[in-house]
C-alpha atoms as a PDB file:
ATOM      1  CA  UNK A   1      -7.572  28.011 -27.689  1.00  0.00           C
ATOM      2  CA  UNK A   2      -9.093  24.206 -28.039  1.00  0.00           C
ATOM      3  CA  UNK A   3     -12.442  24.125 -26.914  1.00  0.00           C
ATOM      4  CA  UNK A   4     -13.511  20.791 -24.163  1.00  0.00           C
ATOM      5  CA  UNK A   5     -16.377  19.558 -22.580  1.00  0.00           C
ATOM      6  CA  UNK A   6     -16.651  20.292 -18.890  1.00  0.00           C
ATOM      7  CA  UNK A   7     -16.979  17.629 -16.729  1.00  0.00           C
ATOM      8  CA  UNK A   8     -17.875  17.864 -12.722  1.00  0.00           C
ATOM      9  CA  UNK A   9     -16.888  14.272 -10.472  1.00  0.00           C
ATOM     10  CA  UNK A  10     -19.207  13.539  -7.737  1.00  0.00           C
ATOM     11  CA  UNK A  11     -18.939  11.061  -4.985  1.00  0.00           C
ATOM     12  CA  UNK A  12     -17.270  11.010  -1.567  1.00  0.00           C
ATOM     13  CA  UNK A  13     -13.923   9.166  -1.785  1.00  0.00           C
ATOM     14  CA  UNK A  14     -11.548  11.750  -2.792  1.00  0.00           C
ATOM     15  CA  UNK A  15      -8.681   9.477  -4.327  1.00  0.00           C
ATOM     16  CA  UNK A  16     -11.622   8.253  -6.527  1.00  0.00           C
ATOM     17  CA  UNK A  17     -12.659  11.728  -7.945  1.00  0.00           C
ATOM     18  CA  UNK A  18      -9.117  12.154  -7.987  1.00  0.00           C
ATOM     19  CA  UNK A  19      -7.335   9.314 -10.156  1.00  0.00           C
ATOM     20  CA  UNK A  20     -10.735   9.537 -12.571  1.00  0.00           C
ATOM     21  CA  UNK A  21      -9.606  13.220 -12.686  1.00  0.00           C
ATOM     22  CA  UNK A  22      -6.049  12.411 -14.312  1.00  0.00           C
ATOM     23  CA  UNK A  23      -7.903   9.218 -16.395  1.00  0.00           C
ATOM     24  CA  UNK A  24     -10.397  11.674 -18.319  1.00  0.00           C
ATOM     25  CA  UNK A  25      -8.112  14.760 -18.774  1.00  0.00           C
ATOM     26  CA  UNK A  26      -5.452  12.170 -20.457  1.00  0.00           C
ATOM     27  CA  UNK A  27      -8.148  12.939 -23.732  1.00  0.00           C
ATOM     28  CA  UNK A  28      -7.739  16.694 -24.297  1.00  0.00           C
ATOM     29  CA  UNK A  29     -11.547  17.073 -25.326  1.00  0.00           C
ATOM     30  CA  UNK A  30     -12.667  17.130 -21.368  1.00  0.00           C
ATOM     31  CA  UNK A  31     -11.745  18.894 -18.769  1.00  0.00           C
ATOM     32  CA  UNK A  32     -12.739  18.345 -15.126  1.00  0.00           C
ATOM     33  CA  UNK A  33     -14.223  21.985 -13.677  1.00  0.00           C
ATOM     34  CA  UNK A  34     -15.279  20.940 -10.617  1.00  0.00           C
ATOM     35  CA  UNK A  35     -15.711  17.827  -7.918  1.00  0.00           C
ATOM     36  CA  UNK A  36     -18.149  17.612  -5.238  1.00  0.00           C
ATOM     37  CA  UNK A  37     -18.551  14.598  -2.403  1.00  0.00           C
ATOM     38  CA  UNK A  38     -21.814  14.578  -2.333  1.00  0.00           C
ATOM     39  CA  UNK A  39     -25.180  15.866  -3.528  1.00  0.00           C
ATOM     40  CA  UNK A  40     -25.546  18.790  -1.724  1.00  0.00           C
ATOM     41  CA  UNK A  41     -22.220  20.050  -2.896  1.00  0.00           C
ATOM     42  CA  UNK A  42     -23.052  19.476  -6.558  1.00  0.00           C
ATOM     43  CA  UNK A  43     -25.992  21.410  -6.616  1.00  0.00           C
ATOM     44  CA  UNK A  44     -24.114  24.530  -5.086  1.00  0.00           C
ATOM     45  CA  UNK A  45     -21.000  24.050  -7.436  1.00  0.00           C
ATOM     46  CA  UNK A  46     -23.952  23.503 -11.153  1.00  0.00           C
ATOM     47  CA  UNK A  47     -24.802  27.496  -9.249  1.00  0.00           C
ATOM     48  CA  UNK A  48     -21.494  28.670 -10.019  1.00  0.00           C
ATOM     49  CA  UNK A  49     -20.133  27.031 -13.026  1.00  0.00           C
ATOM     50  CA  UNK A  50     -21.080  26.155 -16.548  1.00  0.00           C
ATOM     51  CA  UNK A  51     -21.090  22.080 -16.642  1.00  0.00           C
ATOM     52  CA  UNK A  52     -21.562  19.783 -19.897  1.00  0.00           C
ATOM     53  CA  UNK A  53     -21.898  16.254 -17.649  1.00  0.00           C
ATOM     54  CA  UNK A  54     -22.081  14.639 -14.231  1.00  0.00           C
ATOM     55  CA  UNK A  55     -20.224  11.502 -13.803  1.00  0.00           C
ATOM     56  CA  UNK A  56     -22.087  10.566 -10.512  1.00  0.00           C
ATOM     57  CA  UNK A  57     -21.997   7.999  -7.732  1.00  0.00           C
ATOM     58  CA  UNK A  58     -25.168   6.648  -6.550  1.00  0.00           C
ATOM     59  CA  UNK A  59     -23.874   5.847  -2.755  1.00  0.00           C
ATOM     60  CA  UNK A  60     -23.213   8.512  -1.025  1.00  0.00           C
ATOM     61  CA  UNK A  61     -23.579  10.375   2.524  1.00  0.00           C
ATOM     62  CA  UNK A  62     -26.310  13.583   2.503  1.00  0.00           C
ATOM     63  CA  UNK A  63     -28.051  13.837  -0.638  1.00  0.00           C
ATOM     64  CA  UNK A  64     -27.361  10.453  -2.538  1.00  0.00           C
ATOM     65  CA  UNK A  65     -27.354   9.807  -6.341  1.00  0.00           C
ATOM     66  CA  UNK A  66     -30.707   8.411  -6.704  1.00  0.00           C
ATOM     67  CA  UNK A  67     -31.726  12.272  -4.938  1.00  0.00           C
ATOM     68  CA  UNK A  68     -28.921  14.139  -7.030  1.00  0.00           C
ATOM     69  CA  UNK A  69     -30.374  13.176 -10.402  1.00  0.00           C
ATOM     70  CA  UNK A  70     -33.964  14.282  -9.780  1.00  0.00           C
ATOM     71  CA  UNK A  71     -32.916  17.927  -8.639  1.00  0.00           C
ATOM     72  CA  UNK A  72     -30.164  18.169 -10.955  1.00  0.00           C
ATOM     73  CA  UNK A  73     -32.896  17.087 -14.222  1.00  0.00           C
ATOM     74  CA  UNK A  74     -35.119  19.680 -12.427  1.00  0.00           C
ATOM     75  CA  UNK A  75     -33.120  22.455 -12.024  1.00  0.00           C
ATOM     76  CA  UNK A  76     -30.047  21.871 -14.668  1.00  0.00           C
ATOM     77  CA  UNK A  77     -31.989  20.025 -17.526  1.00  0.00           C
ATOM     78  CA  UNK A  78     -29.364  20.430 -20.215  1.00  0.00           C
ATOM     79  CA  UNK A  79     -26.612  18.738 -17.945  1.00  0.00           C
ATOM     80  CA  UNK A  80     -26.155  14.701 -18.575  1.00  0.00           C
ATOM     81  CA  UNK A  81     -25.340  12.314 -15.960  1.00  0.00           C
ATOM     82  CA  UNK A  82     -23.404   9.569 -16.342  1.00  0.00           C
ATOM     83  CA  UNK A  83     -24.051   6.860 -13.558  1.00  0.00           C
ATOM     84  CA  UNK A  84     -20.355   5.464 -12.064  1.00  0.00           C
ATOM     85  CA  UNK A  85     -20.929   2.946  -9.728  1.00  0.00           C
ATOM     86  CA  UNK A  86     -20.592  -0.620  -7.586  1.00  0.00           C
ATOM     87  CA  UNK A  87     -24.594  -1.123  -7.993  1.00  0.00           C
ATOM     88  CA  UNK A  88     -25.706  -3.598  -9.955  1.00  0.00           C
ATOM     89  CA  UNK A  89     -28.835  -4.505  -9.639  1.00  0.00           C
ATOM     90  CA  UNK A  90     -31.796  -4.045 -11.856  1.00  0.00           C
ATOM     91  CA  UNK A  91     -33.562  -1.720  -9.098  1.00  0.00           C
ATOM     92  CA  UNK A  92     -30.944   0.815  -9.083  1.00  0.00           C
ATOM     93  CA  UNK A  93     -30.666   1.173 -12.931  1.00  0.00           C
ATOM     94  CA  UNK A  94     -34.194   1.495 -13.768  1.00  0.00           C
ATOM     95  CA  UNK A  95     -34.479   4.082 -10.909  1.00  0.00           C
ATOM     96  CA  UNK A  96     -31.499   6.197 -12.105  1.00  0.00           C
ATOM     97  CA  UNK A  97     -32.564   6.313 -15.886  1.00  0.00           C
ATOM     98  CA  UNK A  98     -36.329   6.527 -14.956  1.00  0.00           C
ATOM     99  CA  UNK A  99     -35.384   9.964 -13.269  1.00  0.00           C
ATOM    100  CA  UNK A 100     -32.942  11.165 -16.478  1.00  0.00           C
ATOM    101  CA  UNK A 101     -29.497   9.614 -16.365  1.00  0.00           C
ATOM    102  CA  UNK A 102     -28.054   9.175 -19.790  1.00  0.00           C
ATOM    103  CA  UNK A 103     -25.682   6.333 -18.752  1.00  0.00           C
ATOM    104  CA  UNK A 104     -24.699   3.322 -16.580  1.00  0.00           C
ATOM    105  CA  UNK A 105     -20.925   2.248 -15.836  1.00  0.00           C
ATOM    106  CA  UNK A 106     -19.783  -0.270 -12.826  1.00  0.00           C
ATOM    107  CA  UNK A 107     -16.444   0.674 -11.851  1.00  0.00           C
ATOM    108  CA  UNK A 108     -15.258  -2.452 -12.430  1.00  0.00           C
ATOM    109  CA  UNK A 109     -15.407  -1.723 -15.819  1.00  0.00           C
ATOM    110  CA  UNK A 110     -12.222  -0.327 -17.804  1.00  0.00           C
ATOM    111  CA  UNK A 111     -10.796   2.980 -18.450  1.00  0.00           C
ATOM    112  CA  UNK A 112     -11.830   2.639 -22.054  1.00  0.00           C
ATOM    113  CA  UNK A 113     -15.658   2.298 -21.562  1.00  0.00           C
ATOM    114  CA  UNK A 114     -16.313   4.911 -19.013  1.00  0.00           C
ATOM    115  CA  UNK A 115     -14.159   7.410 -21.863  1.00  0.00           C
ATOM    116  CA  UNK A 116     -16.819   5.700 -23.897  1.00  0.00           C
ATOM    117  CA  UNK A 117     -19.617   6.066 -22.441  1.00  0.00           C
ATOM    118  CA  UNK A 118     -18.708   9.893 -21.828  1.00  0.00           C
ATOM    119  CA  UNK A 119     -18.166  10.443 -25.581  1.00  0.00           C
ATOM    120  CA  UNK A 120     -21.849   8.872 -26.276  1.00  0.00           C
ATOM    121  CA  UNK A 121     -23.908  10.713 -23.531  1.00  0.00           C
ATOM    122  CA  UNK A 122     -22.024  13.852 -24.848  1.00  0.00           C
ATOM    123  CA  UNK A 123     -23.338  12.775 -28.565  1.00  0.00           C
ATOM    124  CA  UNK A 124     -27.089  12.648 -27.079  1.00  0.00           C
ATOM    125  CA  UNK A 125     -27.354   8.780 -26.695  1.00  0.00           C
ATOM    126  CA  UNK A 126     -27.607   6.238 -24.122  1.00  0.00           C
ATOM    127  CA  UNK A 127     -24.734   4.100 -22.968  1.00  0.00           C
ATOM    128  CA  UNK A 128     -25.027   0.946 -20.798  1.00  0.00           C
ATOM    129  CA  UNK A 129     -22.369  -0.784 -19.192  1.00  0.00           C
ATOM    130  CA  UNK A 130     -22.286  -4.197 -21.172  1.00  0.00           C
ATOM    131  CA  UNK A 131     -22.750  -6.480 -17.536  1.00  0.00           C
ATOM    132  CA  UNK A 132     -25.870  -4.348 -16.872  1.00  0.00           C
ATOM    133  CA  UNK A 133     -26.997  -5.312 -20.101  1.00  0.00           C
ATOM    134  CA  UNK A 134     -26.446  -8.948 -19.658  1.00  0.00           C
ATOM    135  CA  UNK A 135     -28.240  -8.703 -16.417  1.00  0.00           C
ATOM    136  CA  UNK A 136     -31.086  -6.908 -17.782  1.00  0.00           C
ATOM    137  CA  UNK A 137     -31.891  -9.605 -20.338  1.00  0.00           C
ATOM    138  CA  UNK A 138     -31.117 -12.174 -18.336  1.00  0.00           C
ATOM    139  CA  UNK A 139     -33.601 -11.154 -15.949  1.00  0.00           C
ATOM    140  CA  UNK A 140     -36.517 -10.473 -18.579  1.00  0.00           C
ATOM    141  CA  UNK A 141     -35.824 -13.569 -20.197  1.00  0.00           C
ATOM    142  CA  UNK A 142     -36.213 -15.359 -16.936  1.00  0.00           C
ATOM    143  CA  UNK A 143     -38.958 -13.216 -15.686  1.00  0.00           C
ATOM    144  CA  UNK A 144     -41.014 -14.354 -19.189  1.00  0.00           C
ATOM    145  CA  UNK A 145     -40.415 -18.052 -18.819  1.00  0.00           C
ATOM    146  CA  UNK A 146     -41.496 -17.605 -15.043  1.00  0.00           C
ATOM    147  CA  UNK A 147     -44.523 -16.014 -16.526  1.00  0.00           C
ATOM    148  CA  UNK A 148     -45.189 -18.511 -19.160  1.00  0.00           C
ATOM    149  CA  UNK A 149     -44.588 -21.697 -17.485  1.00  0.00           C
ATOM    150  CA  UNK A 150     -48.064 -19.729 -15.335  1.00  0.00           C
ATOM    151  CA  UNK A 151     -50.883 -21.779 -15.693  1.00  0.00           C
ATOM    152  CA  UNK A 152     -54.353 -19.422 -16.138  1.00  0.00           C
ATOM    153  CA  UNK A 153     -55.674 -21.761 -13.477  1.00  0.00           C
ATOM    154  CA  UNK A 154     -54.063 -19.264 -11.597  1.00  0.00           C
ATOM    155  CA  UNK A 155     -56.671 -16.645 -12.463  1.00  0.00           C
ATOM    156  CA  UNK A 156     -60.232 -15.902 -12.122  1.00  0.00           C
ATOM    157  CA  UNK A 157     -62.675 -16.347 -14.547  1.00  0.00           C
ATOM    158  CA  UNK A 158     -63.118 -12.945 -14.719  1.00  0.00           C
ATOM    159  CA  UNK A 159     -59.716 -11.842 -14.748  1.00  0.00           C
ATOM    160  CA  UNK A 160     -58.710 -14.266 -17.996  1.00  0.00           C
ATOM    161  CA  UNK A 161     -61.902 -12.324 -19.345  1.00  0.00           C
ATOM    162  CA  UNK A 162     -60.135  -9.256 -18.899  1.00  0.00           C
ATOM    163  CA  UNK A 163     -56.765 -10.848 -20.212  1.00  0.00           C
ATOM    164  CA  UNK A 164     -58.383 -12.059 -23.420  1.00  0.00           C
ATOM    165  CA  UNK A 165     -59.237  -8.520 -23.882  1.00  0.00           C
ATOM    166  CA  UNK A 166     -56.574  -6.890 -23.334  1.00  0.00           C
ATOM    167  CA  UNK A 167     -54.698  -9.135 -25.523  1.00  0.00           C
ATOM    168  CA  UNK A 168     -57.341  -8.188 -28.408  1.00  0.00           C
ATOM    169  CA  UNK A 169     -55.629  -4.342 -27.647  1.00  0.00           C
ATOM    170  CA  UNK A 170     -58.925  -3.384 -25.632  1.00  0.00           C
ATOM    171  CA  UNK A 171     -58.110   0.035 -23.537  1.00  0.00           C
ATOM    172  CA  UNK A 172     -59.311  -0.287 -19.765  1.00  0.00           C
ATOM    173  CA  UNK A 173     -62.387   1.695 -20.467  1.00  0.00           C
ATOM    174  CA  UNK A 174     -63.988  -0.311 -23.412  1.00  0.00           C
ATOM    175  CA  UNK A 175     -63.084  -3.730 -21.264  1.00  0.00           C
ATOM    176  CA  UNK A 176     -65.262  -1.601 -18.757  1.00  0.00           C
ATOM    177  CA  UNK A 177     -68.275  -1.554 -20.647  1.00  0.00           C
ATOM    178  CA  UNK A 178     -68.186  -4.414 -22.250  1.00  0.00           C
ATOM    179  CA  UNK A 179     -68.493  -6.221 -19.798  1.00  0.00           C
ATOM    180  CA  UNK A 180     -70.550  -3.664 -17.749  1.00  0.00           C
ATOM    181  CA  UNK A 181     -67.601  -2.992 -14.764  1.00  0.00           C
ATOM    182  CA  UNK A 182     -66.621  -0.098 -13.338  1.00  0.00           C
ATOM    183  CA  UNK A 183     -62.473   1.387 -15.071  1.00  0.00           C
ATOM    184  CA  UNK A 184     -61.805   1.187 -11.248  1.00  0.00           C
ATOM    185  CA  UNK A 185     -62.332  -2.609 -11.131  1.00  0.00           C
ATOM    186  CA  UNK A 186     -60.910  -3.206 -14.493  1.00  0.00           C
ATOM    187  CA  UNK A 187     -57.947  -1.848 -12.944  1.00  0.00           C
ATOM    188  CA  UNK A 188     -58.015  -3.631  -9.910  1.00  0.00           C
ATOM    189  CA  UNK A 189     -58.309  -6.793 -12.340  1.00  0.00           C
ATOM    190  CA  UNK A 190     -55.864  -5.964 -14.618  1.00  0.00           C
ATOM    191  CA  UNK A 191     -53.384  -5.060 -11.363  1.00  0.00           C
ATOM    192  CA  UNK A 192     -54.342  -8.720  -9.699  1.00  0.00           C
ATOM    193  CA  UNK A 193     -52.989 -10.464 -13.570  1.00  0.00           C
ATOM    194  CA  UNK A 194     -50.004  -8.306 -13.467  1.00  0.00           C
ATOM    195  CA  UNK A 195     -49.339  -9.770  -9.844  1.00  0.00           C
ATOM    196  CA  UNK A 196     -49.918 -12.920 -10.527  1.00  0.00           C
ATOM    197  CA  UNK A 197     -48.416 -13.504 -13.749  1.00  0.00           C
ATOM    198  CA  UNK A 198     -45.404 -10.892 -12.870  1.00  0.00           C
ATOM    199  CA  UNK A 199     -46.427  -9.383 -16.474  1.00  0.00           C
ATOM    200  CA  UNK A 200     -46.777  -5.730 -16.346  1.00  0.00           C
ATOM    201  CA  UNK A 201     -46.855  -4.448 -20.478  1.00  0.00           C
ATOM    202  CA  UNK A 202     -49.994  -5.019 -22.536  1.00  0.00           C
ATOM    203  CA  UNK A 203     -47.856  -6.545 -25.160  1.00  0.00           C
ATOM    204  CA  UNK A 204     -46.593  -9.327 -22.800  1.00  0.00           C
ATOM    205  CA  UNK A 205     -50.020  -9.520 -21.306  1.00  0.00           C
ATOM    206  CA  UNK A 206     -51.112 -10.431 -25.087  1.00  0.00           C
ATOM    207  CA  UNK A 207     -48.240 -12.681 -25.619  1.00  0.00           C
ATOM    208  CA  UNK A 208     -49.479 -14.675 -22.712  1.00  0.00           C
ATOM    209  CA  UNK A 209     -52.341 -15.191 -23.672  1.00  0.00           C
ATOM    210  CA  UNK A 210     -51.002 -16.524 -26.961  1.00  0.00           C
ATOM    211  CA  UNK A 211     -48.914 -18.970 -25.820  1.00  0.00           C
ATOM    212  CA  UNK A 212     -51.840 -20.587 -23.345  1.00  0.00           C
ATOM    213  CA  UNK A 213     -54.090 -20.382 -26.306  1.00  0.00           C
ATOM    214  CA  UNK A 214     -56.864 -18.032 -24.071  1.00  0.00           C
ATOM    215  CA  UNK A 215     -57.033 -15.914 -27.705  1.00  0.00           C
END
């Protein structure tokens, strides 16, 4: 007997689970074992059954999808999770693969790279729908020329003190006694620059500095 990958549909329009259903089980590899509206019926059916991936709605009634993939990575840490969804925003996506989904499709993407994206989470890799992607980078590369075009005037003496050393890869504690602070206010410094500039990594932090020549 062929062996297949067991798959479990969750969200909470029926025709949905349905028609995906009859789209995945067209590849003989995967098999749908089980389908649950919601959440809370997921985590009763993962009790029952032996499941190889989650291909998981975000909106739905009960427990929702943002919910689902916390207890599911808590209790069923094996099991992948593909996300399947209208969301697109860059909230949703860093939320869902922050708490351990392997994947991101829109449903207005095709048939061929959801059965995609299922064949790469099931390989131990990340797939991304390609329009999350785009919106990703478009939104860092507009979030860094929002930062740049900052002027330091912006910030306190002290604060592009505590820039210029974090840019020279200073940790929060040796900016704290060089300059004779307490790591509490460093941190309260370093969390005013990150507001300000909307820069949050150390290496973007550094690259600012950089470009306005504080270095």
């Amino acid at each position: 007997m062929k062996s297949f990958q067991r798959i479990v549909l969750v969200d909470d329009h029926k025709i949905l689970r349905e028609g995906l259903k009859s789209l995945i089980e067209k590849d003989e590899a995967f098999k749908v074992v089980g389908q649950a509206k919601d959440g809370n019926e997921l985590l009763i059916l993962l009790k029952t059954m032996k499941c190889d991936l989650i291909v998981l709605d975000l909106a739905m009634p009960n427990r929702d999808g943002i919910q689902s993939i916390k207890e599911v990575k808590e209790q069923f840490p094996r099991v992948k999770i593909l996300i399947l969804t209208m969301q697109k925003d860059q909230e949703h996506f860093r939320h869902a693969m922050a708490l351990g989904a392997s994947g991101y499709v829109l449903k207005d993407d095709a048939y061929e790279q959801l059965m995609m994206a299922i064949k790469i989470i099931l390989k131990g890799r990340v797939f991304v729908s390609p329009e999350i992607s785009k919106l990703l980078t478009d939104y860092y590369v507009r979030s860094m020329d929002e930062a740049e075009s900052s002027s330091p005037g912006i910030l306190t003496k002290r604060e592009q003190q505590i820039l210029k050393l974090i840019a020279k890869g200073l940790a929060n504690k040796n900016i704290a006694a060089k300059l004779k602070l307490s790591i509490r206010t460093v941190e309260t410094h370093r969390a005013n620059l990150t507001h300000k500039l909307g820069i949050k990594s150390a290496a973007s932090l550094a690259r600012y500095a950089i470009t306005k020549n504080l270095i």
